[in-house]
N, C-alpha and C. Protein backbone atom coordinates (compact mmCIF):
# COMPACT_ATOMS: atom_id res chain seq x y z
N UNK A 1 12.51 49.33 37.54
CA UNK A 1 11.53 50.29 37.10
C UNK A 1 12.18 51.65 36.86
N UNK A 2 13.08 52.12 37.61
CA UNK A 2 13.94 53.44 37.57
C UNK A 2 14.74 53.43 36.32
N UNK A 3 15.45 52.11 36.27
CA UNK A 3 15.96 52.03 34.50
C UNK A 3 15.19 52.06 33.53
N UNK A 4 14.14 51.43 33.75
CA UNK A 4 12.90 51.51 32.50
C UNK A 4 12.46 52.93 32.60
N UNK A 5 12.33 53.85 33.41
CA UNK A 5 12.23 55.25 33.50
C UNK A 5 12.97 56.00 32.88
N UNK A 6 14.21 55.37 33.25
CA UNK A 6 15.62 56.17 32.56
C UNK A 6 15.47 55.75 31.73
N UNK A 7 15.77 55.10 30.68
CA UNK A 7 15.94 54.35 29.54
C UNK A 7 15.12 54.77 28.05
N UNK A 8 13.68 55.21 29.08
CA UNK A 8 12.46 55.56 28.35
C UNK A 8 13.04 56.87 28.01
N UNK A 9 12.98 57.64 28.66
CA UNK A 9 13.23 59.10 28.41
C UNK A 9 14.73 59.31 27.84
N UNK A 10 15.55 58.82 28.03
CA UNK A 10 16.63 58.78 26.86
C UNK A 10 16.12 58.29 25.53
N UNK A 11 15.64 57.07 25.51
CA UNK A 11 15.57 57.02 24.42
C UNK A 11 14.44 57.83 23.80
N UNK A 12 13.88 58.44 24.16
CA UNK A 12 13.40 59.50 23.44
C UNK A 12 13.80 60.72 23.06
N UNK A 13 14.99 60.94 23.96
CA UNK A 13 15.44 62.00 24.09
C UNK A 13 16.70 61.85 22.25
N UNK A 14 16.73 60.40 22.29
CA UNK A 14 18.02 59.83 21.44
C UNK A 14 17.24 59.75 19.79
N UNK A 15 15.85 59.62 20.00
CA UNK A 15 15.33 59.05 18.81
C UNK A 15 14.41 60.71 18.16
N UNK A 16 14.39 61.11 18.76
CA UNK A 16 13.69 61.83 18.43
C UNK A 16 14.40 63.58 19.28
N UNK A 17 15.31 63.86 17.46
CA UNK A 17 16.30 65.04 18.01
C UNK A 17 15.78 66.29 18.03
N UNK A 18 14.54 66.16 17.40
CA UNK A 18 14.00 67.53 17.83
C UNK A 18 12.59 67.42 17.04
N UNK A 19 11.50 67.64 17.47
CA UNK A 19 10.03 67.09 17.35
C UNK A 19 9.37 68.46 17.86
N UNK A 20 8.52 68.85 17.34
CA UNK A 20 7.60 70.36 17.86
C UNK A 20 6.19 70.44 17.06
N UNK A 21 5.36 70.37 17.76
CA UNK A 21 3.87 70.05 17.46
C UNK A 21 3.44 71.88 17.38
N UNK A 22 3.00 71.57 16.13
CA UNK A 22 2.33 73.11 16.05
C UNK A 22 1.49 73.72 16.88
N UNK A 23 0.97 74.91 17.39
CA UNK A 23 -0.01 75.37 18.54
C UNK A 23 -1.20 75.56 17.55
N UNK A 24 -2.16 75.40 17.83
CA UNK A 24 -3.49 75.56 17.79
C UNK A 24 -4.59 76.44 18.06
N UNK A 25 -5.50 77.38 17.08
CA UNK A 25 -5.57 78.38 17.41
C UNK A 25 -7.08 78.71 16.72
N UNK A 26 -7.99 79.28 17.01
CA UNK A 26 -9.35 79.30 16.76
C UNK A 26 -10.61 79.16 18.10
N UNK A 27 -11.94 79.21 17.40
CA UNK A 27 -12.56 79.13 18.23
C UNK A 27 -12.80 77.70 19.17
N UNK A 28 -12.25 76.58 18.61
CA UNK A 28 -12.74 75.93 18.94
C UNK A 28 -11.45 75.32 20.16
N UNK A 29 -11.13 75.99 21.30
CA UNK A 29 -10.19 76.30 21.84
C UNK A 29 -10.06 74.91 23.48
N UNK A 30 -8.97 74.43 23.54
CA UNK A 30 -8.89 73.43 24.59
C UNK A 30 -9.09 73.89 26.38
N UNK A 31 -8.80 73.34 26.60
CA UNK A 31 -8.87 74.13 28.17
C UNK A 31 -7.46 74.54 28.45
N UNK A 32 -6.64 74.29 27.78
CA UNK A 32 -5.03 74.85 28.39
C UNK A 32 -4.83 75.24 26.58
N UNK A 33 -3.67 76.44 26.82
CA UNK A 33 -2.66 76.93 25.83
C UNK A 33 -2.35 75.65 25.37
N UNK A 34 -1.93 75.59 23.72
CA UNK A 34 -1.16 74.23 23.08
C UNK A 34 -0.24 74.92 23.02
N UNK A 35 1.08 74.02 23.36
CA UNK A 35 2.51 74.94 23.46
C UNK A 35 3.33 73.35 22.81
N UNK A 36 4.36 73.36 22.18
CA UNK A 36 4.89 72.91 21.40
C UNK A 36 5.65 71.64 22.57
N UNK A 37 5.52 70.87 21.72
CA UNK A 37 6.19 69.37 22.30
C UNK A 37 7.51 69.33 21.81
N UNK A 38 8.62 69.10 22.20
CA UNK A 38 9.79 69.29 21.71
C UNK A 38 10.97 68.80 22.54
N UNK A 39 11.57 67.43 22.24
CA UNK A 39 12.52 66.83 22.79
C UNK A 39 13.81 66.97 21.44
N UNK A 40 15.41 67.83 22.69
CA UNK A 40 16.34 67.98 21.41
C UNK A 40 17.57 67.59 22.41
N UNK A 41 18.49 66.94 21.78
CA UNK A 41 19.66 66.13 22.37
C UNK A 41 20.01 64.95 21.66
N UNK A 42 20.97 64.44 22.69
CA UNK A 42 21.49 62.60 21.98
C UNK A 42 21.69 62.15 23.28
N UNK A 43 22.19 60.81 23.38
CA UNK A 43 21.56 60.18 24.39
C UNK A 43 23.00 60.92 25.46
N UNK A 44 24.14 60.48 24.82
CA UNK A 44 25.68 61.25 25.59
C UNK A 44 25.04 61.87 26.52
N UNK A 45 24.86 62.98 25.91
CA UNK A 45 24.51 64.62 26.31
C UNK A 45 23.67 64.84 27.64
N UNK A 46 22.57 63.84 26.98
CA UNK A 46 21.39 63.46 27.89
C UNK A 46 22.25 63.23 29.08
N UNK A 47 22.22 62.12 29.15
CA UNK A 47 23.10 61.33 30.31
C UNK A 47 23.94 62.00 31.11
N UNK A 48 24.78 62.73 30.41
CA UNK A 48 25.68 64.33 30.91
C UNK A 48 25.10 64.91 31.60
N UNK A 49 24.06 65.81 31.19
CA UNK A 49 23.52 66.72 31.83
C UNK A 49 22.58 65.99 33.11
N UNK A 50 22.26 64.80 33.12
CA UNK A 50 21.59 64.53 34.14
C UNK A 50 22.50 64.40 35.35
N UNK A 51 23.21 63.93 34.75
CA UNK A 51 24.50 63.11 36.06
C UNK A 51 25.09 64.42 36.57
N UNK A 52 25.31 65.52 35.78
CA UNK A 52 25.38 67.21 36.36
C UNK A 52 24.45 67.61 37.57
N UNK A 53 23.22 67.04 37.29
CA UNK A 53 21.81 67.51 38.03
C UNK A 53 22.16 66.73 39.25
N UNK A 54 22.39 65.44 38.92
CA UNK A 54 22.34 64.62 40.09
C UNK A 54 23.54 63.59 40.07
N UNK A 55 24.91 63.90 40.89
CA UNK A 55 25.98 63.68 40.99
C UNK A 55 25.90 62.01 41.43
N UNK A 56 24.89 61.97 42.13
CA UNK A 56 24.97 60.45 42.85
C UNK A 56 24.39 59.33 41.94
N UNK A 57 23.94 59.99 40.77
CA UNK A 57 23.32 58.64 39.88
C UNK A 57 24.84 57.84 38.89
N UNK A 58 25.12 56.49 39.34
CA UNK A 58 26.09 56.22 38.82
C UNK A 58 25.37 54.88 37.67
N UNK A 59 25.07 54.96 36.40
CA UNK A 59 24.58 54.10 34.75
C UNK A 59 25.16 52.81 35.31
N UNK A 60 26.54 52.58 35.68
CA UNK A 60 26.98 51.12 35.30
C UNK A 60 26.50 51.02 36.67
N UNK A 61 26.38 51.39 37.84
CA UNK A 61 26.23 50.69 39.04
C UNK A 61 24.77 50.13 39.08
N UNK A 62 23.68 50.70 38.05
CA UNK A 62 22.63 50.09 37.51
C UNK A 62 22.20 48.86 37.39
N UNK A 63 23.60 49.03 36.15
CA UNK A 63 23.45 47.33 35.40
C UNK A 63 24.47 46.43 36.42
N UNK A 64 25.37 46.80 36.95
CA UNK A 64 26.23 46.05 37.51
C UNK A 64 25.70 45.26 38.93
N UNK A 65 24.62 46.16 39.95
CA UNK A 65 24.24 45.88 40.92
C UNK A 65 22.77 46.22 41.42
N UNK A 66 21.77 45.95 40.24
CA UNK A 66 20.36 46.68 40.47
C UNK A 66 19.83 46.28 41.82
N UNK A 67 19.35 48.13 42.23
CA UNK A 67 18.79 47.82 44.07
C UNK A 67 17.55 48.19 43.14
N UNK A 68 16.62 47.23 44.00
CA UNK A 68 14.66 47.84 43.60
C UNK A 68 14.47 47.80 44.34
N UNK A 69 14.87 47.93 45.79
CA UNK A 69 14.53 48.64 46.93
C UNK A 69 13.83 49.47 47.27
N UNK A 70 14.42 50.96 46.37
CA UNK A 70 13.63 51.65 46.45
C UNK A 70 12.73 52.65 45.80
N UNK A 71 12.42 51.28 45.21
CA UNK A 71 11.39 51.78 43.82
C UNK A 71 10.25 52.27 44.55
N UNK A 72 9.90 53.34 44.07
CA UNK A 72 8.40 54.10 45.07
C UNK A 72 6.80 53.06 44.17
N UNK A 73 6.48 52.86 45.07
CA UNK A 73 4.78 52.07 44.41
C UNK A 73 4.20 53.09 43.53
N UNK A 74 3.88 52.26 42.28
CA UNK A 74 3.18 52.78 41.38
C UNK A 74 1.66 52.58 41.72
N UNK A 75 0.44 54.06 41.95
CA UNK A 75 -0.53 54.20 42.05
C UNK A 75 -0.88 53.10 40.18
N UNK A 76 -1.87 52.67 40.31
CA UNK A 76 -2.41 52.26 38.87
C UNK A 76 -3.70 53.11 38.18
N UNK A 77 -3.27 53.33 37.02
CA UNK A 77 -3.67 54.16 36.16
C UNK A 77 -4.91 53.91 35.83
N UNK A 78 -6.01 54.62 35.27
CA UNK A 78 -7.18 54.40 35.31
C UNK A 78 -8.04 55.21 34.71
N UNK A 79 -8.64 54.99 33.62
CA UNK A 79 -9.29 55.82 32.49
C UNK A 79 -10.72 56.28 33.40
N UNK A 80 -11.32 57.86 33.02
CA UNK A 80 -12.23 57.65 34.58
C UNK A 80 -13.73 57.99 33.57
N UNK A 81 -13.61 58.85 32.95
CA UNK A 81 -14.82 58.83 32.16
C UNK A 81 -15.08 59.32 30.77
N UNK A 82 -15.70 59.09 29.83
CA UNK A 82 -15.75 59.51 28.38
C UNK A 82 -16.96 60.65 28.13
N UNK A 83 -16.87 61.94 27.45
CA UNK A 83 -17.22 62.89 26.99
C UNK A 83 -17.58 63.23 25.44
N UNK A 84 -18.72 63.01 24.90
CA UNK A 84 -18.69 63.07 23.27
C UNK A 84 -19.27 64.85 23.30
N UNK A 85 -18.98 65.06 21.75
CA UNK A 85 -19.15 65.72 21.59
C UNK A 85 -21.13 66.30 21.37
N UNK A 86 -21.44 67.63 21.25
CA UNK A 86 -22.77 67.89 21.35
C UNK A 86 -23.63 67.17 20.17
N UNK A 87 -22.80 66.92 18.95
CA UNK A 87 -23.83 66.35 18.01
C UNK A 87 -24.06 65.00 18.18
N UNK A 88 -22.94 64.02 19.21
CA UNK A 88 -22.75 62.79 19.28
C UNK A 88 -24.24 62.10 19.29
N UNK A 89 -25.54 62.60 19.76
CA UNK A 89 -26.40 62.07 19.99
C UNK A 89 -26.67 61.06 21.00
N UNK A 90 -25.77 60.71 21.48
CA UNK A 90 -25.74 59.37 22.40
C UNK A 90 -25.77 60.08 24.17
N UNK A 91 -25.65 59.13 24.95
CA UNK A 91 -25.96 59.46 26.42
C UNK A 91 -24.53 60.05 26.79
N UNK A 92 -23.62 59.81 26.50
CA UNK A 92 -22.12 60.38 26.25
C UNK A 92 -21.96 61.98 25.98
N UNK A 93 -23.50 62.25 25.25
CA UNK A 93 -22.88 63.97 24.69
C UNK A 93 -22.99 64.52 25.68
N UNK A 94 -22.06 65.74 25.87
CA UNK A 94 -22.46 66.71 26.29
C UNK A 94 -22.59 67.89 25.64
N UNK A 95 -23.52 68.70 25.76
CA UNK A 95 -23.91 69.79 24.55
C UNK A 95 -22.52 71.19 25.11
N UNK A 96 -21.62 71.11 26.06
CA UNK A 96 -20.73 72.08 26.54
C UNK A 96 -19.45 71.85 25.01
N UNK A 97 -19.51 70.55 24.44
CA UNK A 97 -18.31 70.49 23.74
C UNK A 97 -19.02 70.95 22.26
N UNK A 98 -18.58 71.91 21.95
CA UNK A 98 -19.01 71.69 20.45
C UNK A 98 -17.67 72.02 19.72
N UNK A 99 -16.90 71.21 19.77
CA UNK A 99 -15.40 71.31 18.81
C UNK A 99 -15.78 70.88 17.12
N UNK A 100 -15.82 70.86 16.74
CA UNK A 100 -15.39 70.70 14.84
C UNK A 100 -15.23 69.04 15.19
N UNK A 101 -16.06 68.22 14.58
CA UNK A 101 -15.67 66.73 14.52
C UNK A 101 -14.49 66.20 13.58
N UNK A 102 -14.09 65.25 13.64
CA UNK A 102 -12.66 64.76 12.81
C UNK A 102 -13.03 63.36 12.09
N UNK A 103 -12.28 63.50 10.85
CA UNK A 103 -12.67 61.96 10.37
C UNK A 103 -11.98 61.08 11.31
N UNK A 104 -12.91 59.79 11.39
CA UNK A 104 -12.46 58.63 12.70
C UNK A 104 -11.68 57.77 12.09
N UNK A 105 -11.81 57.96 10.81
CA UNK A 105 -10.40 56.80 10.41
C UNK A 105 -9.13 57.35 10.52
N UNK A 106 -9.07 58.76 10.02
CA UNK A 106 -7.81 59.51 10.86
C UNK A 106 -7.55 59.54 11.97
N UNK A 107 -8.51 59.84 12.62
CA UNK A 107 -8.69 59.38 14.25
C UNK A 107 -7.35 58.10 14.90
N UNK A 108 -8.02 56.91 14.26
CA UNK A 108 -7.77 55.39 14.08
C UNK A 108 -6.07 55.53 13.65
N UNK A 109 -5.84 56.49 12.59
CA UNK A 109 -4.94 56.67 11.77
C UNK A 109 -3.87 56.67 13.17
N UNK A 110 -4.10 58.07 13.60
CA UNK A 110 -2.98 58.78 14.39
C UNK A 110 -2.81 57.90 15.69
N UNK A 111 -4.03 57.41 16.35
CA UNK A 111 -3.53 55.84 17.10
C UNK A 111 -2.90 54.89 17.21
N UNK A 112 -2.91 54.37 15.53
CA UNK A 112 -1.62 53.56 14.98
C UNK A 112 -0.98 54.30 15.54
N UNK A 113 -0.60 55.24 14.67
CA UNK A 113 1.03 55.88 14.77
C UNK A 113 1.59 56.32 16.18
N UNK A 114 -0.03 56.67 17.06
CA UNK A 114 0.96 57.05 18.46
C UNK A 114 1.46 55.21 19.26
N UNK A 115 1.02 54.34 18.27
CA UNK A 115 1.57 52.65 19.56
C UNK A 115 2.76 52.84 18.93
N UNK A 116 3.69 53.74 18.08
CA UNK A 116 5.07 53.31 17.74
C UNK A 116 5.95 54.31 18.47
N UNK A 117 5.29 54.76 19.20
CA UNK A 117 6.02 56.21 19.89
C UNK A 117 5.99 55.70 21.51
N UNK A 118 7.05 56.16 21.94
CA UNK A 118 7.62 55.64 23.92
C UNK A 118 6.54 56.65 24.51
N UNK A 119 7.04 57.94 24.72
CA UNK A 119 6.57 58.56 25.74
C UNK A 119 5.76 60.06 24.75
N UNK A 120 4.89 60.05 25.27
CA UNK A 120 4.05 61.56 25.32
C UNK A 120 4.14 62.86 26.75
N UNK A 121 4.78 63.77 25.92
CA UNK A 121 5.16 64.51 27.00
C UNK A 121 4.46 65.61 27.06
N UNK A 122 3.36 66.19 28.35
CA UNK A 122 3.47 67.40 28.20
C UNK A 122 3.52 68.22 30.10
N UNK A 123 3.71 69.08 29.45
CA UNK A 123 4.40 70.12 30.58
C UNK A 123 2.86 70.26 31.38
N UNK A 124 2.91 70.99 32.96
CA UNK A 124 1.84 71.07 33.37
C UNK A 124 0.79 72.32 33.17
N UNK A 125 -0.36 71.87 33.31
CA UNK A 125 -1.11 72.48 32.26
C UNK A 125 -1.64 72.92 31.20
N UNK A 126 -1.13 72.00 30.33
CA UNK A 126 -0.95 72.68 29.14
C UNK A 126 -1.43 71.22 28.08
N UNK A 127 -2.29 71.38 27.29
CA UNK A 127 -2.28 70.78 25.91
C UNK A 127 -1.35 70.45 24.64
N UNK A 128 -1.11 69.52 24.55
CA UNK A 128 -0.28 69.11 22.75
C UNK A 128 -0.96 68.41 22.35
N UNK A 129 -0.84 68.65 21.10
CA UNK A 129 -1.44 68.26 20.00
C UNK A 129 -0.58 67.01 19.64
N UNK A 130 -0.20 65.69 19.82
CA UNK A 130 0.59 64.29 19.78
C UNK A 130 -0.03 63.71 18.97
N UNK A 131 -0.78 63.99 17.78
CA UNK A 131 -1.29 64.07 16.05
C UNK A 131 -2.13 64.58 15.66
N UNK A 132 -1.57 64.50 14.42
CA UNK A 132 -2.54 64.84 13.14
C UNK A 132 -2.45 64.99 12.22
N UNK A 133 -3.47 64.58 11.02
CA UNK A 133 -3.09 64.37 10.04
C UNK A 133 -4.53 64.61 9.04
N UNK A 134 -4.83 65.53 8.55
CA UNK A 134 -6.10 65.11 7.40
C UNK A 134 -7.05 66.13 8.30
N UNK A 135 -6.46 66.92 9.08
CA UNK A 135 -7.74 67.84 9.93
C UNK A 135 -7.63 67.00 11.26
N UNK A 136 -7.58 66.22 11.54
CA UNK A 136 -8.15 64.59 12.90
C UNK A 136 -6.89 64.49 13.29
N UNK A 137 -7.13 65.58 14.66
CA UNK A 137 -5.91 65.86 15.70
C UNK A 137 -6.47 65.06 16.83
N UNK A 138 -5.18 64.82 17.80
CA UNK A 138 -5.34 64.19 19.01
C UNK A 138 -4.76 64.73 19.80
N UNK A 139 -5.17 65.49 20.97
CA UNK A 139 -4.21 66.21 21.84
C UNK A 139 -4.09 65.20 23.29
N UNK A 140 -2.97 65.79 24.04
CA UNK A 140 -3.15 65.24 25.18
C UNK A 140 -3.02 66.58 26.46
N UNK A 141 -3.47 66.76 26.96
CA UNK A 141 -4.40 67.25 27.97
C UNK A 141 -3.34 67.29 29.40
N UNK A 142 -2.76 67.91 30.13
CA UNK A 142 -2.77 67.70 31.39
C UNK A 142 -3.20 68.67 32.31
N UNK A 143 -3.81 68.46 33.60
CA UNK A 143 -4.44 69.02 34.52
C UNK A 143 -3.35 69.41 35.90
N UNK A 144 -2.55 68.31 35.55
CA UNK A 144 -1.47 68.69 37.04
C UNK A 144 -0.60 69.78 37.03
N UNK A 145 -0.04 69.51 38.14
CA UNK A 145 1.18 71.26 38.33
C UNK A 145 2.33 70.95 38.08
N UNK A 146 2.46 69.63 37.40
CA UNK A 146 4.13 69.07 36.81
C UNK A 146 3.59 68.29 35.90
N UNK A 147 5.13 68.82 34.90
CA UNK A 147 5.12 67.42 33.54
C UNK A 147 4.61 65.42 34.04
N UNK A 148 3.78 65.77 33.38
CA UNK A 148 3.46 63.88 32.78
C UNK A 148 4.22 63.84 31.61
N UNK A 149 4.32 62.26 31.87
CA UNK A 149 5.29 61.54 30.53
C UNK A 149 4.24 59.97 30.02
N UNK A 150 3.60 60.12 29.99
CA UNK A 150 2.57 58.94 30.04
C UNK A 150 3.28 57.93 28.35
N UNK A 151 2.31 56.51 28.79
CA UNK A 151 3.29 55.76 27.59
C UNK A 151 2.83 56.83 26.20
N UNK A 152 2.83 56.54 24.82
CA UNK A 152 2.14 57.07 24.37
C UNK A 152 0.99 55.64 23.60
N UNK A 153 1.33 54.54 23.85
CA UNK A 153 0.41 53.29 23.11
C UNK A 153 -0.89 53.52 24.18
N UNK A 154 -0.45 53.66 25.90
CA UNK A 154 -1.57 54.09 26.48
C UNK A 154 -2.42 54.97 25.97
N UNK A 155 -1.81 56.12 25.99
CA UNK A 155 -2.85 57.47 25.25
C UNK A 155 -3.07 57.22 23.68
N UNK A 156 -2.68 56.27 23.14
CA UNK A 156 -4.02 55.69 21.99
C UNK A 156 -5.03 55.29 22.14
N UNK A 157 -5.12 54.09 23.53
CA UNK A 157 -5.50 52.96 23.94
C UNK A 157 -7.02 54.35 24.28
N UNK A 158 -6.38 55.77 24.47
CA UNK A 158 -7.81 56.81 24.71
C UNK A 158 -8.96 57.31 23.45
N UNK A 159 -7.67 57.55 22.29
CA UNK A 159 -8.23 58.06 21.17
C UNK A 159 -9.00 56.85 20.21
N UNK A 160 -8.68 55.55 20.44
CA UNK A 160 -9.21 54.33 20.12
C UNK A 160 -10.58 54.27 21.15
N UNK A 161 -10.83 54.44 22.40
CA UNK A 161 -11.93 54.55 22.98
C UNK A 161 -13.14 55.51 22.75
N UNK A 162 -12.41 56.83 22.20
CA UNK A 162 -13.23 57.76 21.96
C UNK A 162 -13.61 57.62 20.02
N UNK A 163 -12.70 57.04 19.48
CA UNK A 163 -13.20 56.82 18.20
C UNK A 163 -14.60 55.68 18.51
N UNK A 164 -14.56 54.76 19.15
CA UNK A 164 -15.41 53.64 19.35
C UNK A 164 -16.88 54.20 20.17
N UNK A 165 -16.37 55.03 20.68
CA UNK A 165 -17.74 55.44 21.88
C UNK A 165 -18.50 56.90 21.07
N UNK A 166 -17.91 57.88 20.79
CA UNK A 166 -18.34 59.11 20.15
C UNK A 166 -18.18 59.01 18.13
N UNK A 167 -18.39 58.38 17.72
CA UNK A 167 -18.83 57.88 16.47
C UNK A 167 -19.98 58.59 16.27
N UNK A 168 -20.26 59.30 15.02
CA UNK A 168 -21.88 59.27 14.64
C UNK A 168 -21.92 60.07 13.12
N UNK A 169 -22.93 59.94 12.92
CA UNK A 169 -22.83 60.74 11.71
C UNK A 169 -24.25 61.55 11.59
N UNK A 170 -23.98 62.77 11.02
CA UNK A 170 -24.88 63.97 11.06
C UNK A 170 -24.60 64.03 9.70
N UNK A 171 -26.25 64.41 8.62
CA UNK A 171 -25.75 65.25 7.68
C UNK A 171 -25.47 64.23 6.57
N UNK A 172 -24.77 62.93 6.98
CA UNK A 172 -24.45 62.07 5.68
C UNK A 172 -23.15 62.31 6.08
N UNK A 173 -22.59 62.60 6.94
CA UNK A 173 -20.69 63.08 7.36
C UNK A 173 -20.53 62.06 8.54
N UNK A 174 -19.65 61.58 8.22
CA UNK A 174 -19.06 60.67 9.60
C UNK A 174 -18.48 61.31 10.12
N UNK A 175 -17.66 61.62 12.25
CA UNK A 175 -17.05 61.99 12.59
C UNK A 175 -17.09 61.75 14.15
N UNK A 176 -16.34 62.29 14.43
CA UNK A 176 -15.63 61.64 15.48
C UNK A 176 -15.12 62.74 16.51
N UNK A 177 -16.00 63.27 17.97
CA UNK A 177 -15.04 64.20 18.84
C UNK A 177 -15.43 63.65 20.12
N UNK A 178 -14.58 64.14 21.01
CA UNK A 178 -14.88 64.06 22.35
C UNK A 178 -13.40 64.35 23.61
N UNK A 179 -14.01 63.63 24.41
CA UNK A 179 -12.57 63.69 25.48
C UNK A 179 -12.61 62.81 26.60
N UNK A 180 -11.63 62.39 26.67
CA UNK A 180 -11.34 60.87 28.22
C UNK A 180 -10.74 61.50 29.08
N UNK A 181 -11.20 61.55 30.19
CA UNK A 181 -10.36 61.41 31.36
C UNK A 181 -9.52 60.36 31.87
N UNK A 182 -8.73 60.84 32.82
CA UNK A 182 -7.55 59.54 33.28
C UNK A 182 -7.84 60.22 35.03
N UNK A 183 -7.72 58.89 35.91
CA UNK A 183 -7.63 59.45 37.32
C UNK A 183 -6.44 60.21 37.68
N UNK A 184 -5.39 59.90 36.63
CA UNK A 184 -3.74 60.68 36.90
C UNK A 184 -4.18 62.09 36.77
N UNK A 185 -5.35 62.67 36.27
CA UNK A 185 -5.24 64.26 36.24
C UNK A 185 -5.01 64.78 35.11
N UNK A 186 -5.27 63.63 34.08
CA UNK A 186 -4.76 64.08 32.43
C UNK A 186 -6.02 64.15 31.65
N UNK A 187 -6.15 64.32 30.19
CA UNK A 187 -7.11 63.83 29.64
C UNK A 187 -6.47 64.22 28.33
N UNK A 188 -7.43 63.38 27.03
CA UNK A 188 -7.06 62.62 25.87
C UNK A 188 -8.37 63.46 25.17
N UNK A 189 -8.44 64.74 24.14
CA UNK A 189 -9.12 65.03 23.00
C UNK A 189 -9.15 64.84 21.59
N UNK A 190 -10.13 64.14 21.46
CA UNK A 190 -9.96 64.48 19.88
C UNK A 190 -10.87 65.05 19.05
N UNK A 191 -10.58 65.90 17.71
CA UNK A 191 -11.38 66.63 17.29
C UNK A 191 -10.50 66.93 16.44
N UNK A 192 -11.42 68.04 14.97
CA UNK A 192 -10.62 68.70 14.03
C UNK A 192 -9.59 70.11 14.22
N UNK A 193 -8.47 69.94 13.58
CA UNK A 193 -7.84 70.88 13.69
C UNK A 193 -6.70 71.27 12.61
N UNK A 194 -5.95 72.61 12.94
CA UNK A 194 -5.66 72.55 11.36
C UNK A 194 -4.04 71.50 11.81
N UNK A 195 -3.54 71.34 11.20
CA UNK A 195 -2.50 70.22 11.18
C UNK A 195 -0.91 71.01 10.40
């Protein structure tokens, strides 16, 4: 599990040399600052600087002699409740959100695209925006006092829930807002924004 940890975050660190999500700015404002997502390096480097941090981590003694000893138990993850937006009409709204709705096939869109991506990173407290495209952003949300790295096919598996549950159409306009919670202390918005 510690290699699949490691492994994950290199290779993101390897595939993706430098990535920065625009900040976000208007009335229709998140609960944390959006501050830019941004992984820059190669995997070498990576690996370098960690083994700097922490002298006792030895790569080949990994593969050569894996201890899972002392892998710490993973609490299991757990989506805790769904939030539509005020026009949603359904038992879901709450009239506190009134964000700008997003088209849901963009919605759908940027879901695809986040199951081809490893990890979603954001720092604590703070909102990124981890798509958008066509106005129909998807941020991800954290509540804790340290970086989450959550998968990112998981945090589709949110914006796919909230496209399915907060659906409606006002007006003759289809659209799509709301927000998921996670018991980890995170949460998953979506809504319009500029891109």
């Amino acid at each position: 599990m510690i290699l699949t940890t490691i492994f994950s975050h290199l290779a993101v660190l390897a595939l993706l040399p430098y990535i920065t999500a625009l900040a976000v700015s208007g009335s229709n404002s998140l609960p944390y600052a959006v501050t830019p997502w941004t992984f820059k390096g190669e995997i070498d480097g990576s690996i370098a600087a960690y083994q700097t941090l922490h002298p006792e981590f030895n790569l080949t003694a990994y593969f050569e002699a894996p201890n899972i000893a002392h892998l710490p138990s993973l609490s299991p993850r757990n989506k805790a409740n769904i939030l539509c937006c005020a026009d949603a009409g359904n038992e879901l709204a709450n009239p506190h959100l009134n964000w700008t709705p997003a088209n849901p096939w963009e919605i759908d869109s940027g879901a695809q695209y986040l199951q081809t991506i490893d990890l979603c990173h954001t720092g604590p407290r703070q909102c990124n925006r981890i798509s958008c495209s066509y106005k129909a952003a998807i941020f991800l949300c954290n509540d804790n006092d340290y970086d989450i790295s959550p998968k990112c096919a998981y945090i589709a598996s949110y914006a796919l829930d909230l496209f399915n549950s907060c659906r409606y159409v006002k007006d003759t306009i289809l659209g799509v807002c709301g927000q998921e919670f996670d018991t980890d202390n995170y949460n998953v918005v979506v809504r319009a924004a500029k891109c």
